[in-house]
N, C-alpha and C. Protein backbone atom coordinates (compact mmCIF):
# COMPACT_ATOMS: atom_id res chain seq x y z
N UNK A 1 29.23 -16.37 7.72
CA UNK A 1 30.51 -16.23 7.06
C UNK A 1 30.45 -15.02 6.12
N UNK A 2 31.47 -14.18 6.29
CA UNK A 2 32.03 -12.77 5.61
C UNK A 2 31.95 -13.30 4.02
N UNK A 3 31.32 -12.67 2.98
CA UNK A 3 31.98 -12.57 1.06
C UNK A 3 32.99 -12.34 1.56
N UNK A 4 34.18 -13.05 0.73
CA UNK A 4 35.08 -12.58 0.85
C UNK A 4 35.69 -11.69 -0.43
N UNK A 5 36.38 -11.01 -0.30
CA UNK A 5 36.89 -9.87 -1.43
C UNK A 5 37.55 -10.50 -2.52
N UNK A 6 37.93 -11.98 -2.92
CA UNK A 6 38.04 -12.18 -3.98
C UNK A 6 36.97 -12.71 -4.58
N UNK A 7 36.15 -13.30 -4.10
CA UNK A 7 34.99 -13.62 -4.30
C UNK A 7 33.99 -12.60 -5.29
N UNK A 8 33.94 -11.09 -5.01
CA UNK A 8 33.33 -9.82 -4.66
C UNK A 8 33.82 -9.77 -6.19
N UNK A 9 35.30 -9.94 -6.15
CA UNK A 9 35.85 -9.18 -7.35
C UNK A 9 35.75 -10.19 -8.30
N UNK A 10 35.60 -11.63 -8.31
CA UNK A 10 35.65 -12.48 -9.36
C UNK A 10 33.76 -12.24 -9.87
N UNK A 11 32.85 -12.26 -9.38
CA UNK A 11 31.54 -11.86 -9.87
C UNK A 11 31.11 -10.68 -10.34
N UNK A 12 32.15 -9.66 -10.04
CA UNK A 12 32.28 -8.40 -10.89
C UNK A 12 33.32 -8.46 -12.36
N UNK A 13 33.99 -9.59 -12.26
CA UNK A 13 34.52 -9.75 -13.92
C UNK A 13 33.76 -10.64 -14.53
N UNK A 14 33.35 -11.47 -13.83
CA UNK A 14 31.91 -12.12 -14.49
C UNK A 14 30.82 -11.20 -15.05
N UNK A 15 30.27 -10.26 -14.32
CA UNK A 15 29.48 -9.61 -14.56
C UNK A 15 30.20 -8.60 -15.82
N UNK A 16 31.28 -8.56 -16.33
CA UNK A 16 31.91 -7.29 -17.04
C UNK A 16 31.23 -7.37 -18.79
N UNK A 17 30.05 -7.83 -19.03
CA UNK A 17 29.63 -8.03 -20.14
C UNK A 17 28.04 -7.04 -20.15
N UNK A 18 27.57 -7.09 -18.73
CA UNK A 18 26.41 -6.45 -18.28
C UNK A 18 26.66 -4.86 -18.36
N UNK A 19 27.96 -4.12 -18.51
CA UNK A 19 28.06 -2.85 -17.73
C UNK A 19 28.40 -2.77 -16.68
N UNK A 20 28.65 -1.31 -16.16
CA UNK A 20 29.29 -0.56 -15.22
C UNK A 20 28.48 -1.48 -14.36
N UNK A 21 29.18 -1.72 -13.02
CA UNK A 21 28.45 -2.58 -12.00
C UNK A 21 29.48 -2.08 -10.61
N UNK A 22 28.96 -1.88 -9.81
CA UNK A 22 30.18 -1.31 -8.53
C UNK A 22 29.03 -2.32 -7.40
N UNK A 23 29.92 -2.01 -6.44
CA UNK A 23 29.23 -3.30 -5.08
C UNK A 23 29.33 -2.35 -4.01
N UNK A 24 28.74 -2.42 -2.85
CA UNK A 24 28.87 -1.75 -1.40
C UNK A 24 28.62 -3.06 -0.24
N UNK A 25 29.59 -3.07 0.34
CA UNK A 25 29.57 -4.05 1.57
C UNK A 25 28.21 -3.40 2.27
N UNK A 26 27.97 -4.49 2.63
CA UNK A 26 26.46 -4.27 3.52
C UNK A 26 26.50 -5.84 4.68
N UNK A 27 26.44 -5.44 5.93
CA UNK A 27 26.53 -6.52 6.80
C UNK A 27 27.22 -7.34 6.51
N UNK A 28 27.68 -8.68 6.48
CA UNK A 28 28.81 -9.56 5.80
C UNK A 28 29.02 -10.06 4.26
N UNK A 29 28.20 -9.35 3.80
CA UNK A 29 27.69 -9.42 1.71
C UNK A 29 28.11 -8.28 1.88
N UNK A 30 27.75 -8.02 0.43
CA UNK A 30 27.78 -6.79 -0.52
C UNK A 30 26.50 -6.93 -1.37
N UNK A 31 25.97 -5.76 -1.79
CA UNK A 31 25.21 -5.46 -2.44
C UNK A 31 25.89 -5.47 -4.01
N UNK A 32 25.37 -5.72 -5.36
CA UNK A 32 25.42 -4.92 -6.79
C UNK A 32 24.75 -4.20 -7.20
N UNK A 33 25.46 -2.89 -8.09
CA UNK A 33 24.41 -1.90 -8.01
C UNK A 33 25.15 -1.68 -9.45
N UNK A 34 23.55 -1.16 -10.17
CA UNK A 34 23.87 -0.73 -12.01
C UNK A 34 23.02 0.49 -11.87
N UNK A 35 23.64 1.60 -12.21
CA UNK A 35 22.69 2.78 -12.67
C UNK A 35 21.79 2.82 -10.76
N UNK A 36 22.23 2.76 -10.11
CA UNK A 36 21.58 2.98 -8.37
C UNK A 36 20.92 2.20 -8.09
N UNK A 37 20.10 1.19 -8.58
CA UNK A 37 19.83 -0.18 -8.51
C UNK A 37 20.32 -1.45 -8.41
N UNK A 38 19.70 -1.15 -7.23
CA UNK A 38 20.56 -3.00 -6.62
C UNK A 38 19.67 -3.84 -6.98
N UNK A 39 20.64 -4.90 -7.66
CA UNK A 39 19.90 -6.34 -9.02
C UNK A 39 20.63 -7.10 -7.89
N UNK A 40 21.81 -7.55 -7.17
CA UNK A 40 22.43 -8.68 -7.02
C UNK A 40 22.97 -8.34 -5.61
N UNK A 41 22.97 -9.76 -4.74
CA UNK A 41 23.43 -9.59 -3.25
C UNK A 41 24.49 -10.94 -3.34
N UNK A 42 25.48 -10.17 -2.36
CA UNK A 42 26.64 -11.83 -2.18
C UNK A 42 26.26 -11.93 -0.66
N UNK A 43 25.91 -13.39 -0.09
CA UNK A 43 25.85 -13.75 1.21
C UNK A 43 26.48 -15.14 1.48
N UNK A 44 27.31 -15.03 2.25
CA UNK A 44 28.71 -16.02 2.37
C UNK A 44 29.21 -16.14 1.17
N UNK A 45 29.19 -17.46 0.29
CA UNK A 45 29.72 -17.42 -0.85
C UNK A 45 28.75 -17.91 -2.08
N UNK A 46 27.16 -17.37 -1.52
CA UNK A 46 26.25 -17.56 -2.74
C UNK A 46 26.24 -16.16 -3.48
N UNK A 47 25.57 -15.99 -4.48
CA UNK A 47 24.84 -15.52 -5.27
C UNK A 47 23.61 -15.20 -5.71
N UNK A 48 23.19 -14.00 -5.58
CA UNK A 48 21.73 -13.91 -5.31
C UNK A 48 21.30 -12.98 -5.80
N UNK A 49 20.14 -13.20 -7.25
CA UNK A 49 19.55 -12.15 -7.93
C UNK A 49 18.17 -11.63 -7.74
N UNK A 50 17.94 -10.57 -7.91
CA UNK A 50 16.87 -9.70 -7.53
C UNK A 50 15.54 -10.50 -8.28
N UNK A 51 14.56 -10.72 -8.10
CA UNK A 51 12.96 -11.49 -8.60
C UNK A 51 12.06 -10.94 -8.48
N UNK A 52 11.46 -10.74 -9.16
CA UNK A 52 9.64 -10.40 -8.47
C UNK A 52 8.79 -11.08 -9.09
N UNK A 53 7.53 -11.02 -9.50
CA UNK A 53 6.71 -11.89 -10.10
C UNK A 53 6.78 -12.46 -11.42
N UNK A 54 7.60 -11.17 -12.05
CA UNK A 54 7.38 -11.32 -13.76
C UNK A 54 8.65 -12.58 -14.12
N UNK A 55 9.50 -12.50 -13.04
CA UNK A 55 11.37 -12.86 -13.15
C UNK A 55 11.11 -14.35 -12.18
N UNK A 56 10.48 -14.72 -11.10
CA UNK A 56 10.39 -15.55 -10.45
C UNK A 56 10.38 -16.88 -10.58
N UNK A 57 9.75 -17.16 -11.98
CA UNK A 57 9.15 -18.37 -13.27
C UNK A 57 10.90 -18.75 -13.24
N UNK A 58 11.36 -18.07 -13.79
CA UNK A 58 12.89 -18.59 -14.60
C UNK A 58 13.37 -19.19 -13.26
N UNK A 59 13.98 -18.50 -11.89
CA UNK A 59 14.39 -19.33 -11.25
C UNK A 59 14.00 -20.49 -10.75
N UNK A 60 12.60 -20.43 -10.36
CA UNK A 60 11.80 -21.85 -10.06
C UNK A 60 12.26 -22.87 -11.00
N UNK A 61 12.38 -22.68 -12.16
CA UNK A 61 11.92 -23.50 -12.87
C UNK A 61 13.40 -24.07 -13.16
N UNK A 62 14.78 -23.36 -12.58
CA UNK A 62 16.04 -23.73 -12.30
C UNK A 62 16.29 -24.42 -10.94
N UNK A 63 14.99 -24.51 -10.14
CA UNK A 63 14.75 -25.04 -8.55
C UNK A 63 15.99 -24.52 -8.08
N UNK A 64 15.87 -22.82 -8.05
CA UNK A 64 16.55 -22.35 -7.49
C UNK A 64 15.75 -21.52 -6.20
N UNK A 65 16.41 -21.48 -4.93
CA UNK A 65 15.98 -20.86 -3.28
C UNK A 65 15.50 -19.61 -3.49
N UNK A 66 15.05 -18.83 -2.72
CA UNK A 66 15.09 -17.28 -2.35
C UNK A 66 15.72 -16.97 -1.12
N UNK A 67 16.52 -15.65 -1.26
CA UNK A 67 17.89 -15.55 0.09
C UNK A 67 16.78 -15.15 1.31
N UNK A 68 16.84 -16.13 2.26
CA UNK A 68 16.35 -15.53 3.45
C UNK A 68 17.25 -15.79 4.77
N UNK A 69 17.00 -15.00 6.18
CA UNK A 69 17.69 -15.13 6.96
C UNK A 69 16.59 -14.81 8.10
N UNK A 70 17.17 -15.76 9.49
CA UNK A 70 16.42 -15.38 10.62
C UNK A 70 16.43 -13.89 11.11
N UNK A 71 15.84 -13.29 11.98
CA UNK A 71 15.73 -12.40 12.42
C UNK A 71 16.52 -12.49 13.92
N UNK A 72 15.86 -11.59 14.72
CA UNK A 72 16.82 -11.62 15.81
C UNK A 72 15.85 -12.04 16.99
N UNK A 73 14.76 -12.23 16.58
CA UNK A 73 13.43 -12.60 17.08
C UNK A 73 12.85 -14.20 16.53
N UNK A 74 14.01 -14.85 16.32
CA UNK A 74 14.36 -16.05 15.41
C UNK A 74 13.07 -16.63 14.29
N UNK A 75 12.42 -15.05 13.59
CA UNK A 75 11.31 -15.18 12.39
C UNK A 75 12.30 -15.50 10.86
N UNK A 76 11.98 -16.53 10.03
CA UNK A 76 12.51 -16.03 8.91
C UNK A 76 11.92 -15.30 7.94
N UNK A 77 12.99 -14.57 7.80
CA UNK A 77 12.75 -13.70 6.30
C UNK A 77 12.84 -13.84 4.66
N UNK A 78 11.82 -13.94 4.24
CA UNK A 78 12.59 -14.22 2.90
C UNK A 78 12.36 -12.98 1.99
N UNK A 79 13.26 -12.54 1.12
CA UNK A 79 13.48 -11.27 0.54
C UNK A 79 13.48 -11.59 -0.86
N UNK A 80 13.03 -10.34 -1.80
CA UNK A 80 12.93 -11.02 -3.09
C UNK A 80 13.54 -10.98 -3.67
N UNK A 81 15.27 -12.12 -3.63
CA UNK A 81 16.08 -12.27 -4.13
C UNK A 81 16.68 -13.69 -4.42
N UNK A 82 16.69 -13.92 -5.34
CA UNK A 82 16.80 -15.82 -5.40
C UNK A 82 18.40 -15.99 -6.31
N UNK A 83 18.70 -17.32 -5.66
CA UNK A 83 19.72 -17.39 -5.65
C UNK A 83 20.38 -17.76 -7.29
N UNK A 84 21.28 -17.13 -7.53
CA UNK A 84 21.71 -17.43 -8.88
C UNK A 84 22.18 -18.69 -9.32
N UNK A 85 22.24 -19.39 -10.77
CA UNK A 85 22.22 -20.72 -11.16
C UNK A 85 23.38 -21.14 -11.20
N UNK A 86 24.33 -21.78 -10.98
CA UNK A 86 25.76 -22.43 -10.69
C UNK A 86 26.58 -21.61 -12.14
N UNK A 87 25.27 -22.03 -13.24
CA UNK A 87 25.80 -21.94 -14.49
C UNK A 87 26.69 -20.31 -14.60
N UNK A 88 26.08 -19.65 -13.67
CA UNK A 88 26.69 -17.82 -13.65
C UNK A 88 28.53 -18.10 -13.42
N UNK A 89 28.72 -18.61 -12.60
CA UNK A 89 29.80 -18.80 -12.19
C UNK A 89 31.14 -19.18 -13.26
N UNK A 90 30.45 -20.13 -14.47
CA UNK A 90 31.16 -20.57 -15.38
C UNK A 90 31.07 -19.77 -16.49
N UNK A 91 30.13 -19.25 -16.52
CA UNK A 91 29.98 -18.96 -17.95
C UNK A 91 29.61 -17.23 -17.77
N UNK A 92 30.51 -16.18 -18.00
CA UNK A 92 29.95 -14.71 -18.41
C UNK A 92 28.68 -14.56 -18.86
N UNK A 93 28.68 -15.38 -19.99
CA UNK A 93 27.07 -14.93 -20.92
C UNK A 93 25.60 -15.35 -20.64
N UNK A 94 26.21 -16.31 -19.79
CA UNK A 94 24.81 -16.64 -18.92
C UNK A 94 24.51 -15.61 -17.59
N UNK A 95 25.91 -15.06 -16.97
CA UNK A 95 25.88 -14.37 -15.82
C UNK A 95 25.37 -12.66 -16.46
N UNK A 96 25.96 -12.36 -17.71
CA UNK A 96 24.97 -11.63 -17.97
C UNK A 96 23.46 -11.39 -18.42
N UNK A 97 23.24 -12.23 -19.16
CA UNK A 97 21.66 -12.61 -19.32
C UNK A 97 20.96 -12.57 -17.94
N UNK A 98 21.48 -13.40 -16.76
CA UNK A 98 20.58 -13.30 -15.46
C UNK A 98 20.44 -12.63 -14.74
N UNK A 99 22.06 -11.32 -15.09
CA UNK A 99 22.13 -10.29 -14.07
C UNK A 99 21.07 -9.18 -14.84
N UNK A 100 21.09 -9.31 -15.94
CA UNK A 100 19.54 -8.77 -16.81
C UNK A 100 18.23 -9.08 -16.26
N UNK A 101 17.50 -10.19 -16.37
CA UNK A 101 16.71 -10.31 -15.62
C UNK A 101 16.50 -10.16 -14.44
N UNK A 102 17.63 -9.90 -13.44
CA UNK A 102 17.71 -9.25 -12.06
C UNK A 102 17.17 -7.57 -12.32
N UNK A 103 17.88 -7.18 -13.08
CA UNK A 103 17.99 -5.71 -13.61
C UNK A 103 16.65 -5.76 -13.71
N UNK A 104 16.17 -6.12 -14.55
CA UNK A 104 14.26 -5.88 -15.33
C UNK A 104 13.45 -5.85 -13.67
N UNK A 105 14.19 -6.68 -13.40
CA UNK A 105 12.71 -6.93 -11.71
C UNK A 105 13.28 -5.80 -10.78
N UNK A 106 14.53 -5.21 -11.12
CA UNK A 106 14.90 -4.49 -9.50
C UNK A 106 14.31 -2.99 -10.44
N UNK A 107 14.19 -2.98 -12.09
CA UNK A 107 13.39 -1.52 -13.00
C UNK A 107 12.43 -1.72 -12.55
N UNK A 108 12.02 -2.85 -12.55
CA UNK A 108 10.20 -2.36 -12.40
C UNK A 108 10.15 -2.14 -10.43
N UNK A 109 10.33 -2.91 -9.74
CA UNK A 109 10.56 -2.73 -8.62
C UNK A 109 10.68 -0.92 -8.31
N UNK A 110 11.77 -0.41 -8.75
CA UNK A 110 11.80 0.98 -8.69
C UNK A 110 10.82 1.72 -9.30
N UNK A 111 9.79 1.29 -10.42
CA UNK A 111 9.01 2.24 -10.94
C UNK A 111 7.78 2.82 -10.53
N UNK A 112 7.34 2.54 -9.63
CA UNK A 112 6.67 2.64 -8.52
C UNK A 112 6.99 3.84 -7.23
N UNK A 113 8.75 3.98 -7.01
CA UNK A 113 8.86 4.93 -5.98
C UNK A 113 9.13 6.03 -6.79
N UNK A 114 8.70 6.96 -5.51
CA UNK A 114 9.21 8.65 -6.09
C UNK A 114 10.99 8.54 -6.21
N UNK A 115 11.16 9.66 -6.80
CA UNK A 115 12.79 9.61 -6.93
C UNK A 115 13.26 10.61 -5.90
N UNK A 116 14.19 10.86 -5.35
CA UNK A 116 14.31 11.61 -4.23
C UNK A 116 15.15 13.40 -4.74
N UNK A 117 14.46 13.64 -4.24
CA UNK A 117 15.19 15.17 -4.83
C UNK A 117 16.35 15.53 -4.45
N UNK A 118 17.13 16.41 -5.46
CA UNK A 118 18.55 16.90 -5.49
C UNK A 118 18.43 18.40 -4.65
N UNK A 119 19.52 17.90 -3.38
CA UNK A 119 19.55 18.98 -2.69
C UNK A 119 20.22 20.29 -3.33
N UNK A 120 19.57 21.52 -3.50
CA UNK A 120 20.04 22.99 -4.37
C UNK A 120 21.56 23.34 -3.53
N UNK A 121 22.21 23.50 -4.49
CA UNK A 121 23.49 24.39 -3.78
C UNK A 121 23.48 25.41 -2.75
N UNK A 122 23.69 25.83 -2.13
CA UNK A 122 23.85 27.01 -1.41
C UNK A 122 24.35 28.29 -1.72
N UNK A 123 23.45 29.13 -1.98
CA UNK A 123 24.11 30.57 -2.45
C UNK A 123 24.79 31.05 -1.98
């Protein structure tokens, strides 16, 4: 099942306490992206924030999933993105606090790659 576009747009006024936040459809979700970093994925009508080791503790410990999906080779995948706490939905200030800790794991996540270079104008 497709995010649907009110959906898309009600977790982006949720999110309006975090900062500038824009989305890009990607397969039947959308991606969230702050500063070129994607912290947050919509798939059908969950919610799903970015984790890695340091960030992982908090959701567990909300016995919250990680978003995975079969393959086409029917393997599952699980990606390191776990699903956000009901509480996001109701409450802004919690949805910003978690879309923060998404943020911290998708910074460090990036600190590690090279940055890609800016193609020079053409004389």
């Amino acid at each position: 099942m497709a995010a649907s576009s009110e959906l898309i747009e009600f977790l982006k006024e949720q999110m309006g306490g975090f900062g500038r936040v824009h989305t890009r459809r990607m397969f039947s979700g959308a991606g969230f992206f702050r500063d070129g970093l994607m912290f947050a994925l919509v798939a059908g009508d969950a919610l799903y924030l970015k984790a890695d080791e340091a960030a992982r503790g908090a959701f567990e410990a909300e016995g919250l999933e990680p978003f995975s999906y079969a393959t086409a080779k029917g393997r599952n995948t699980i990606m390191s993105f776990m699903r956000a706490p009901e509480v996001c939905f109701d409450d802004p200030d919690e949805m910003v606090r978690w879309c923060r800790i998404a943020f911290d794991a998708a910074l460090r996540a990036g600190a590690g790659k090279p940055r890609k270079k800016k193609k020079k104008p053409s004389s």
